[in-house]
Protein backbone atom coordinates (compact mmCIF):
# COMPACT_ATOMS: atom_id res chain seq x y z
CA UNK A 1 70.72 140.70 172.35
CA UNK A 2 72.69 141.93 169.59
CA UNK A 3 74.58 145.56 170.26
CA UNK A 4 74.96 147.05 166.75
CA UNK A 5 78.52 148.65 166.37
CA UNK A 6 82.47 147.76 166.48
CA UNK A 7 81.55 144.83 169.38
CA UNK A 8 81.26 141.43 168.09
CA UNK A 9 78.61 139.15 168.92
CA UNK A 10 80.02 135.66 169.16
CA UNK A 11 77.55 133.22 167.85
CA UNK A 12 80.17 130.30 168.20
CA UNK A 13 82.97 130.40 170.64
CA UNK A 14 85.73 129.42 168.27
CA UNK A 15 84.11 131.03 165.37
CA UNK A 16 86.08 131.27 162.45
CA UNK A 17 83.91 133.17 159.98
CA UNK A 18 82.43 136.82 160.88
CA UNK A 19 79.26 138.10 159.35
CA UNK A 20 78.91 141.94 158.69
CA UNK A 21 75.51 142.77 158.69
CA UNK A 22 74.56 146.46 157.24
CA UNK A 23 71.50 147.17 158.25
CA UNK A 24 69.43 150.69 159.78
CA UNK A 25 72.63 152.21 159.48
CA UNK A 26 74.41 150.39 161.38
CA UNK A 27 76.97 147.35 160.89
CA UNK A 28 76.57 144.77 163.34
CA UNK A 29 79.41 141.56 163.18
CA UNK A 30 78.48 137.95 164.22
CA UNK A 31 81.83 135.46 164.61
CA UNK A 32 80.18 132.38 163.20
CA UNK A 33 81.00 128.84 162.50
CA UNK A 34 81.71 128.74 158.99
CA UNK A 35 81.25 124.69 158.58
CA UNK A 36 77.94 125.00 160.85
CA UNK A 37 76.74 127.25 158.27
CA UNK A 38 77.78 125.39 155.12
CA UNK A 39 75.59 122.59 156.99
CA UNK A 40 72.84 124.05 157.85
CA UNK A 41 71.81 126.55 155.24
CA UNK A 42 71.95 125.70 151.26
CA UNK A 43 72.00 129.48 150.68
CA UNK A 44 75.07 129.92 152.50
CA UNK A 45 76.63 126.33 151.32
CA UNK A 46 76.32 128.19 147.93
CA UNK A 47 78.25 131.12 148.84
CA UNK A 48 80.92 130.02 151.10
CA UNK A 49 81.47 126.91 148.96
CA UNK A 50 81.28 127.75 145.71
CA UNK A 51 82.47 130.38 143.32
CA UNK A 52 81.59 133.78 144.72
CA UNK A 53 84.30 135.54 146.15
CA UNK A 54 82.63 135.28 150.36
CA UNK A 55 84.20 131.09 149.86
CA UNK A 56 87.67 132.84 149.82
CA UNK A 57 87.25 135.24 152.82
CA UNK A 58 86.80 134.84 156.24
CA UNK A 59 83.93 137.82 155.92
CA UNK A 60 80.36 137.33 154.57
CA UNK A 61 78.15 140.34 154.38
CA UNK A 62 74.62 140.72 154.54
CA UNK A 63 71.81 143.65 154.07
CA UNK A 64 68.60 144.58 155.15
CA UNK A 65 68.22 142.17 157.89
CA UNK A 66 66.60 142.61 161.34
CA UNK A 67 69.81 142.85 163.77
CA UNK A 68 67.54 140.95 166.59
CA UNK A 69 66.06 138.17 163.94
CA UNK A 70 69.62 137.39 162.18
CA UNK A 71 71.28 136.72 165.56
CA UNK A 72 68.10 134.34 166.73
CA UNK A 73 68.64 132.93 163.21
CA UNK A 74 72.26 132.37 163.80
CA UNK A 75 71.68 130.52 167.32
CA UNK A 76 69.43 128.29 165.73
CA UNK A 77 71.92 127.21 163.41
CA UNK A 78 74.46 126.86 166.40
CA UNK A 79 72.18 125.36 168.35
CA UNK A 80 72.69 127.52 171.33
CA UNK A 81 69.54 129.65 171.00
CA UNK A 82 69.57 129.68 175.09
CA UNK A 83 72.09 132.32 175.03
CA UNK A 84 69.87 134.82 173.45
CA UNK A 85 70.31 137.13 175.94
CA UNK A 86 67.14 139.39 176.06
CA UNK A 87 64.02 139.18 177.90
CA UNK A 88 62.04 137.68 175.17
CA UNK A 89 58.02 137.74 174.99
CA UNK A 90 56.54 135.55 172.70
CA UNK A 91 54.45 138.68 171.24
CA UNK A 92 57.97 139.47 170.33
CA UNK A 93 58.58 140.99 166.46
CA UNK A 94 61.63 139.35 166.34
CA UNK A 95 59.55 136.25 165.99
CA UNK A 96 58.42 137.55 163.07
CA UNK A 97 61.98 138.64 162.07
CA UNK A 98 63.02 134.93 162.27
CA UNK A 99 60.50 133.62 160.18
CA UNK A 100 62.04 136.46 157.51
CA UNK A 101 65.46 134.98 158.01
CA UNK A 102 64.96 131.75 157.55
CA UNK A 103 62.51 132.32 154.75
CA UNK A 104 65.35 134.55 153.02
CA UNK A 105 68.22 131.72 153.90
CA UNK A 106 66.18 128.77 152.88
CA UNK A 107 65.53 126.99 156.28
CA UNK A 108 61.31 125.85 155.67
CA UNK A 109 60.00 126.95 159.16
CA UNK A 110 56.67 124.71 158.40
CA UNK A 111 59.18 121.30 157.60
CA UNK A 112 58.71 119.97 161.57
CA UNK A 113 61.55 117.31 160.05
CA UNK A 114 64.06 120.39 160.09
CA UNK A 115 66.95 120.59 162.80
CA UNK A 116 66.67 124.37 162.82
CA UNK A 117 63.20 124.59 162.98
CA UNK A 118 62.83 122.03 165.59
CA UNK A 119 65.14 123.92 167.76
CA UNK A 120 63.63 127.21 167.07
CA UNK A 121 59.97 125.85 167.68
CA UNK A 122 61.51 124.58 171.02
CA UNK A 123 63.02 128.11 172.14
CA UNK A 124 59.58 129.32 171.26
CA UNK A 125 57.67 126.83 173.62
CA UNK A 126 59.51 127.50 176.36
CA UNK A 127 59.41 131.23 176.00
CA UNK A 128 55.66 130.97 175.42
CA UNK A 129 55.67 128.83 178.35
CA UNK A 130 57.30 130.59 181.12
CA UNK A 131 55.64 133.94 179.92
CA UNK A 132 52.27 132.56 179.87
CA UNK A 133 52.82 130.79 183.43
CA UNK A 134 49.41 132.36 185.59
CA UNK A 135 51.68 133.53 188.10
CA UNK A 136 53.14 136.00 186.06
CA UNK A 137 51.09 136.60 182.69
CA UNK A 138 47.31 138.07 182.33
CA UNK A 139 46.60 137.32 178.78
CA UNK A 140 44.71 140.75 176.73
CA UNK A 141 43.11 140.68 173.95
CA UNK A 142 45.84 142.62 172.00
CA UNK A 143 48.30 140.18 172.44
CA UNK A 144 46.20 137.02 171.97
CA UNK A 145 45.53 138.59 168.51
CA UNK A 146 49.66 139.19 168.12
CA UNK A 147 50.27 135.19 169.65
CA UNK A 148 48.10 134.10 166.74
CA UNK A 149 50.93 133.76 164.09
CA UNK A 150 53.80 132.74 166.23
CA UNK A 151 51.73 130.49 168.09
CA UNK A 152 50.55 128.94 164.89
CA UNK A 153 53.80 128.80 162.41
CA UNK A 154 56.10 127.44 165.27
CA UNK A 155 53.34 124.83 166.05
CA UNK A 156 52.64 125.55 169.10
CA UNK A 157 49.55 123.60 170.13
CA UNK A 158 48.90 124.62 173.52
CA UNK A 159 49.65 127.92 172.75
CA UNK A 160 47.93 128.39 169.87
CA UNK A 161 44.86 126.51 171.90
CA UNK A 162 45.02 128.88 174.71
CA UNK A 163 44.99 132.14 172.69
CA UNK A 164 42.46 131.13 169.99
CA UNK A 165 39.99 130.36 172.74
CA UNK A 166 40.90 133.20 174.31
CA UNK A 167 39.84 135.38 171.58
CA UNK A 168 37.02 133.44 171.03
CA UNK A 169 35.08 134.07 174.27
CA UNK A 170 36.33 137.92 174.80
CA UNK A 171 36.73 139.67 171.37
CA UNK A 172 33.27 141.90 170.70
CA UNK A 173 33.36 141.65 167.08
CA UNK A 174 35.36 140.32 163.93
CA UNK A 175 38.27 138.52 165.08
CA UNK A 176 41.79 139.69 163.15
CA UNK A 177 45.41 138.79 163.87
CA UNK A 178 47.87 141.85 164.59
CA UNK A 179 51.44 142.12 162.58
CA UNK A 180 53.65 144.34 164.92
CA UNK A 181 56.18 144.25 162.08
CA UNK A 182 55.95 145.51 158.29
CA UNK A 183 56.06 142.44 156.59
CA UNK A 184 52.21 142.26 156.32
CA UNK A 185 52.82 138.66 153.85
CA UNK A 186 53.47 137.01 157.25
CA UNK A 187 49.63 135.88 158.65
CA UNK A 188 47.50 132.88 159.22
CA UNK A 189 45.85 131.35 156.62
CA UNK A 190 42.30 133.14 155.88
CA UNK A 191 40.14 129.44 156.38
CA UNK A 192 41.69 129.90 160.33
CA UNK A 193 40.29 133.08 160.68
CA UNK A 194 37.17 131.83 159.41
CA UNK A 195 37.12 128.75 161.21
CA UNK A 196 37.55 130.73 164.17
CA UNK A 197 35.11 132.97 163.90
CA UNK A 198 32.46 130.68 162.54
CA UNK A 199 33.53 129.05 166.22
CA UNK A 200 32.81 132.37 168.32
CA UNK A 201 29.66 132.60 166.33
CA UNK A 202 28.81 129.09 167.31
CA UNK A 203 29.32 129.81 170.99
CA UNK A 204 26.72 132.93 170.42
CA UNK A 205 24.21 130.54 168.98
CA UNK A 206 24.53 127.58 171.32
CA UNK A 207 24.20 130.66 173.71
CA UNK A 208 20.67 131.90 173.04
CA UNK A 209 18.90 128.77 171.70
CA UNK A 210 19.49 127.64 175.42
CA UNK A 211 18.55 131.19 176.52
CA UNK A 212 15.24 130.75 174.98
CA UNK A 213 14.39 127.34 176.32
CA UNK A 214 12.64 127.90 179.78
CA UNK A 215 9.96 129.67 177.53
CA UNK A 216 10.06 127.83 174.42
CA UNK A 217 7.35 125.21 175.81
CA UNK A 218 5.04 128.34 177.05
CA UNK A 219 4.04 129.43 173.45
CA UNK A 220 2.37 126.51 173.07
CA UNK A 221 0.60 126.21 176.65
CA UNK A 222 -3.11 127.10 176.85
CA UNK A 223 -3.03 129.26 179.93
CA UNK A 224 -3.59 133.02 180.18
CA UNK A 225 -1.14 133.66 182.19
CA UNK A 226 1.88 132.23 179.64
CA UNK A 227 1.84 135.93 177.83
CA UNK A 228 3.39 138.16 181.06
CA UNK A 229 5.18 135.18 182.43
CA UNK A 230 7.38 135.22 178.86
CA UNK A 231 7.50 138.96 179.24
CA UNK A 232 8.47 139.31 182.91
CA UNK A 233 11.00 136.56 181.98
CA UNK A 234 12.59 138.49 178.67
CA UNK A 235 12.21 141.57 180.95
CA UNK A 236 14.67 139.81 183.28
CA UNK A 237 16.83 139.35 180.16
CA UNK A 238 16.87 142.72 178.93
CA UNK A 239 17.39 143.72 182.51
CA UNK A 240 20.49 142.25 182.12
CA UNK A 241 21.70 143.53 178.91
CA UNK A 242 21.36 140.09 177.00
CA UNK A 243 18.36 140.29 175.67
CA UNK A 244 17.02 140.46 172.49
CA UNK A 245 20.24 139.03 170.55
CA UNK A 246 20.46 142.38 168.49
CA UNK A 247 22.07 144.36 169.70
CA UNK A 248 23.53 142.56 172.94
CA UNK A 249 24.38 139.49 170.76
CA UNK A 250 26.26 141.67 168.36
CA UNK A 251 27.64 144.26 171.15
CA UNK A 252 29.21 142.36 173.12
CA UNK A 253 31.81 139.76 173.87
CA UNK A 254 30.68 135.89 174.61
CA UNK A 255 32.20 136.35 178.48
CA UNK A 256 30.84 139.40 178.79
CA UNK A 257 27.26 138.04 178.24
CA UNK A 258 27.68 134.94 180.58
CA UNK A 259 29.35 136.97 183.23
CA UNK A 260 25.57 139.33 182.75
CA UNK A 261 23.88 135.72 182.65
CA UNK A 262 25.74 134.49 186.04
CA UNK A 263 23.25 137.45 187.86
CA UNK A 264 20.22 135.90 186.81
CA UNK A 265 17.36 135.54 189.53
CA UNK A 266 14.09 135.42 188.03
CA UNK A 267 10.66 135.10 190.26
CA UNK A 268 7.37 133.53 188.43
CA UNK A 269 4.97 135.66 190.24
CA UNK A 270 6.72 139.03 189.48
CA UNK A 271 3.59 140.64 191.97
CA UNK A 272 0.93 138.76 190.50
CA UNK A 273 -1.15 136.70 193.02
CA UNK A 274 -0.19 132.85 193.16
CA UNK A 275 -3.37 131.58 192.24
CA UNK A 276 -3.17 133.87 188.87
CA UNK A 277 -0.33 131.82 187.75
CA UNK A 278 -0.88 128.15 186.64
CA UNK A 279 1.62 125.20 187.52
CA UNK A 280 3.24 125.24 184.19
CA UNK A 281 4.43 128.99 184.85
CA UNK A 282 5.03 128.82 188.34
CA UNK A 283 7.31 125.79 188.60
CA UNK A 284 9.01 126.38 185.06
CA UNK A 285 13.23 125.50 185.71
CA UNK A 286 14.19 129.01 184.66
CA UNK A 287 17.25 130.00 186.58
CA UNK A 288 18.52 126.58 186.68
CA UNK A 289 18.27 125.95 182.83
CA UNK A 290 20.28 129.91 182.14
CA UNK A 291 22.68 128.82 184.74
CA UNK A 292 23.06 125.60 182.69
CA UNK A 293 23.74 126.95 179.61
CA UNK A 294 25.67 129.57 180.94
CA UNK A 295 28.28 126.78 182.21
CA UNK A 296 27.84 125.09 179.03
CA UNK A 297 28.68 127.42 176.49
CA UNK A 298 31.21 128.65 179.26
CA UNK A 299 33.25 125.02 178.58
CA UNK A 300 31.60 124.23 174.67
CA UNK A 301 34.94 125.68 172.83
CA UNK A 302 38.31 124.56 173.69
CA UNK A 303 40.29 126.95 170.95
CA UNK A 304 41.80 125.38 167.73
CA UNK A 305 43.70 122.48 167.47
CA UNK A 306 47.24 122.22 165.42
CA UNK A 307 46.76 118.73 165.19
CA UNK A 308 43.42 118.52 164.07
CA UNK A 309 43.85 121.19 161.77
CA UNK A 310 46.90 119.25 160.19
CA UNK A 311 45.52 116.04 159.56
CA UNK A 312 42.33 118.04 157.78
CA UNK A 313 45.15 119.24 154.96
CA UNK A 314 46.81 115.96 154.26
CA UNK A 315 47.88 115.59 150.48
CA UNK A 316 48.72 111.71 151.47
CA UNK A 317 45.11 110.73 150.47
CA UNK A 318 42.51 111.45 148.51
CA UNK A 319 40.70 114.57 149.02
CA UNK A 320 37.47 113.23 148.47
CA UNK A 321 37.92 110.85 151.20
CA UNK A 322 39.68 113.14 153.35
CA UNK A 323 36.00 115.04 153.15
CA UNK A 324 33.81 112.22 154.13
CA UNK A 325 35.66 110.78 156.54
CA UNK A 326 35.44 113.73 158.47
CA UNK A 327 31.73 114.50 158.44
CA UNK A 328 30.84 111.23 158.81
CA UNK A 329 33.77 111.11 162.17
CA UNK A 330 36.19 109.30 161.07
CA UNK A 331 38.96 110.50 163.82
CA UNK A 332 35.79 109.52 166.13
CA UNK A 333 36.05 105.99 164.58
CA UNK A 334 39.49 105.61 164.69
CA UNK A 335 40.47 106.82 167.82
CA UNK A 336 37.41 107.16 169.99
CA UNK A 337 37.22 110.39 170.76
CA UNK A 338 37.43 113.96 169.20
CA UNK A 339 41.32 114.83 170.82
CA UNK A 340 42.68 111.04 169.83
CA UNK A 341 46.21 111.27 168.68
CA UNK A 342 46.14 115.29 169.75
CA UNK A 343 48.57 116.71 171.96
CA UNK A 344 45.97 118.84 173.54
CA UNK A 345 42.76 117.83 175.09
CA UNK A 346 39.63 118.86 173.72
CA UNK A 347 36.05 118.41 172.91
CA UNK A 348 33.94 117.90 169.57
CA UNK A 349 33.39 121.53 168.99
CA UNK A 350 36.88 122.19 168.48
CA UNK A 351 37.65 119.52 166.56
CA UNK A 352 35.13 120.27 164.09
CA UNK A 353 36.17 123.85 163.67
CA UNK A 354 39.82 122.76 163.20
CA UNK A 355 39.06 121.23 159.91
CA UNK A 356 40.57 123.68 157.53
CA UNK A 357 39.87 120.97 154.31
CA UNK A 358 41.93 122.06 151.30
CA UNK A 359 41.14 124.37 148.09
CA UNK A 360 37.96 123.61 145.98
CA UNK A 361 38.35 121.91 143.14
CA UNK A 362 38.02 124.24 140.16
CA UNK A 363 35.74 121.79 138.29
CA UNK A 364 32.32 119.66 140.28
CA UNK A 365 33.56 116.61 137.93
């Protein structure tokens, strides 16, 4: 980690170029590599190489830079980003901070093609990785929300998996992204917010259409006894807290209503006499068909996929096409399955929610 002050942080061992970075008050020097950077970064090709007075000195210096973010953004371009030495969460800001750099020095964090953004997605993974290992990370909801951008512009597919189905199944309401950092320009892209939580609104429908079932057929029975057997069996529901939709539906969080849904014992009789209650409400599958939903809608959403969502905003082909090849399931065709050619594993819900499609066109014809 960078120590603001007189020390020098050496970015390159034999580092022939120092950078003087004013910043919070405080001047913090990197010793640098000055032909790595004419390499690596046109902005600073332009300045050490070319007519302004830094391609004559052995000094550069820089403002209004994040001390933490330029020194990531230096490693990257020296390729040693393992010696960052801080313990580094990948909730970090100085994620954040790096995406500023490189934005500001003209390294394209979304070009997968670039050296400096491969290795910086890389150092992400594997801090992602080894935080997010069960033995030593409980994911929360406030984090998931701050993992969403990192996760998403360093293409991180397993992470950005894991914490949008996360979020999915445990946030209560709206779902939103959290900037720890003021640069508020740096967030998803609105159609993944949607897409995401059009998907937790999915898992809420898929929910209580299978909730319903074990009665559905009773409406339509002829029996007298189909009225109190739907009642004792919503009365079980509301027992529960998940019952009627509004406000439980609304209230609460998808794995908050399974985990109510996982206590469900329901008896047919509920003290009426045996021979009161016909065959059709006696023997109806009730607990068996919630617990079956329950462990359906409990596995239906897999999170987001990068890949899927990539392939969806192709400017190779035609738009038009792009469109009806996926509704009519054209990955299905081509691969076989919903995940083909992913680097995740998922089902059809997610794939169908990663399809992020491009802007409307501003005219029908």
């Amino acid at each position: 980690m960078a120590q603001a002050g007189n020390d020098v942080i050496h970015i390159a061992p034999d580092g022939d170029l120092t950078v003087l970075l004013n910043a919070d008050n405080k001047i913090t020097r990197y010793r640098v590599d000055r032909s790595t950077m004419l390499k690596y970064s046109r902005h600073f090709k332009a300045s050490l190489d070319g007519r302004f007075k830094e391609s004559q000195s052995d000094i550069i210096n820089l403002f209004d830079d994040k001390i933490d973010g330029l020194e990531m953004f230096l490693r990257a371009l020296h390729d040693n980003l393992a010696d960052y030495q801080d313990e580094l969460g990948a909730e970090d800001p100085v994620w954040w901070y790096i995406v500023m750099a490189c934005d500001k020095y003209e390294i394209d964090v979304r070009d997968g093609t670039n050296a400096i953004t491969k290795r910086i997605r890389a150092f992400f993974s594997t801090c992602y990785n080894q935080q997010m290992s069960p033995h030593q990370y409980t994911l929360n909801i406030k984090i998931a929300r701050q993992l969403l951008f990192p996760t998403f512009i360093f293409d991180c597919a397993s992470g950005f998996q894991h914490v949008t189905e996360y979020l999915a199944y445990n946030v209560d309401r709206h779902i939103t992204e959290l900037n720890p950092t003021e640069h508020y320009q740096l967030h998803l892209p609105h159609r993944v917010i949607n897409q995401l939580n059009a998907a937790r609104g999915r898992l809420r429908t898929v929910l209580y259409a299978g909730i319903f079932d074990p009665i559905a057929g009773r409406f339509h029975a002829s029996c007298k006894c189909k009225a109190e057997t739907t009642h004792n069996y919503e009365k079980t529901l509301i027992d529960l807290e998940v019952w009627p939709m509004h406000p439980w539906g609304f209230k609460d969080s998808i794995h908050t209503l399974l985990h109510c849904l996982r206590k469900f014992e329901y008896d047919p009789l509920c003290g009426r006499d045996a021979a009161d209650v016909c065959m059709g409400c006696m023997h109806g599958d009730y607990k068996a068909s919630v617990m079956q939903i329950t462990e359906k809608v409990t596995c239906y959403f897999d999170g987001l996929c990068l890949d899927c969502m990539d392939r969806s905003k192709h400017k190779t082909r035609d738009e038009d096409q792009d469109y009806w090849s996926h509704h009519s399931h054209g990955i299905l065709r081509k691969f076989g399955r919903s995940d083909g050619g992913c680097r995740i594993s998922h089902g059809n819900p997610t794939w169908y929610h990663s399809f992020m499609g491009r802007e409307e066109k501003k005219n029908v014809v």
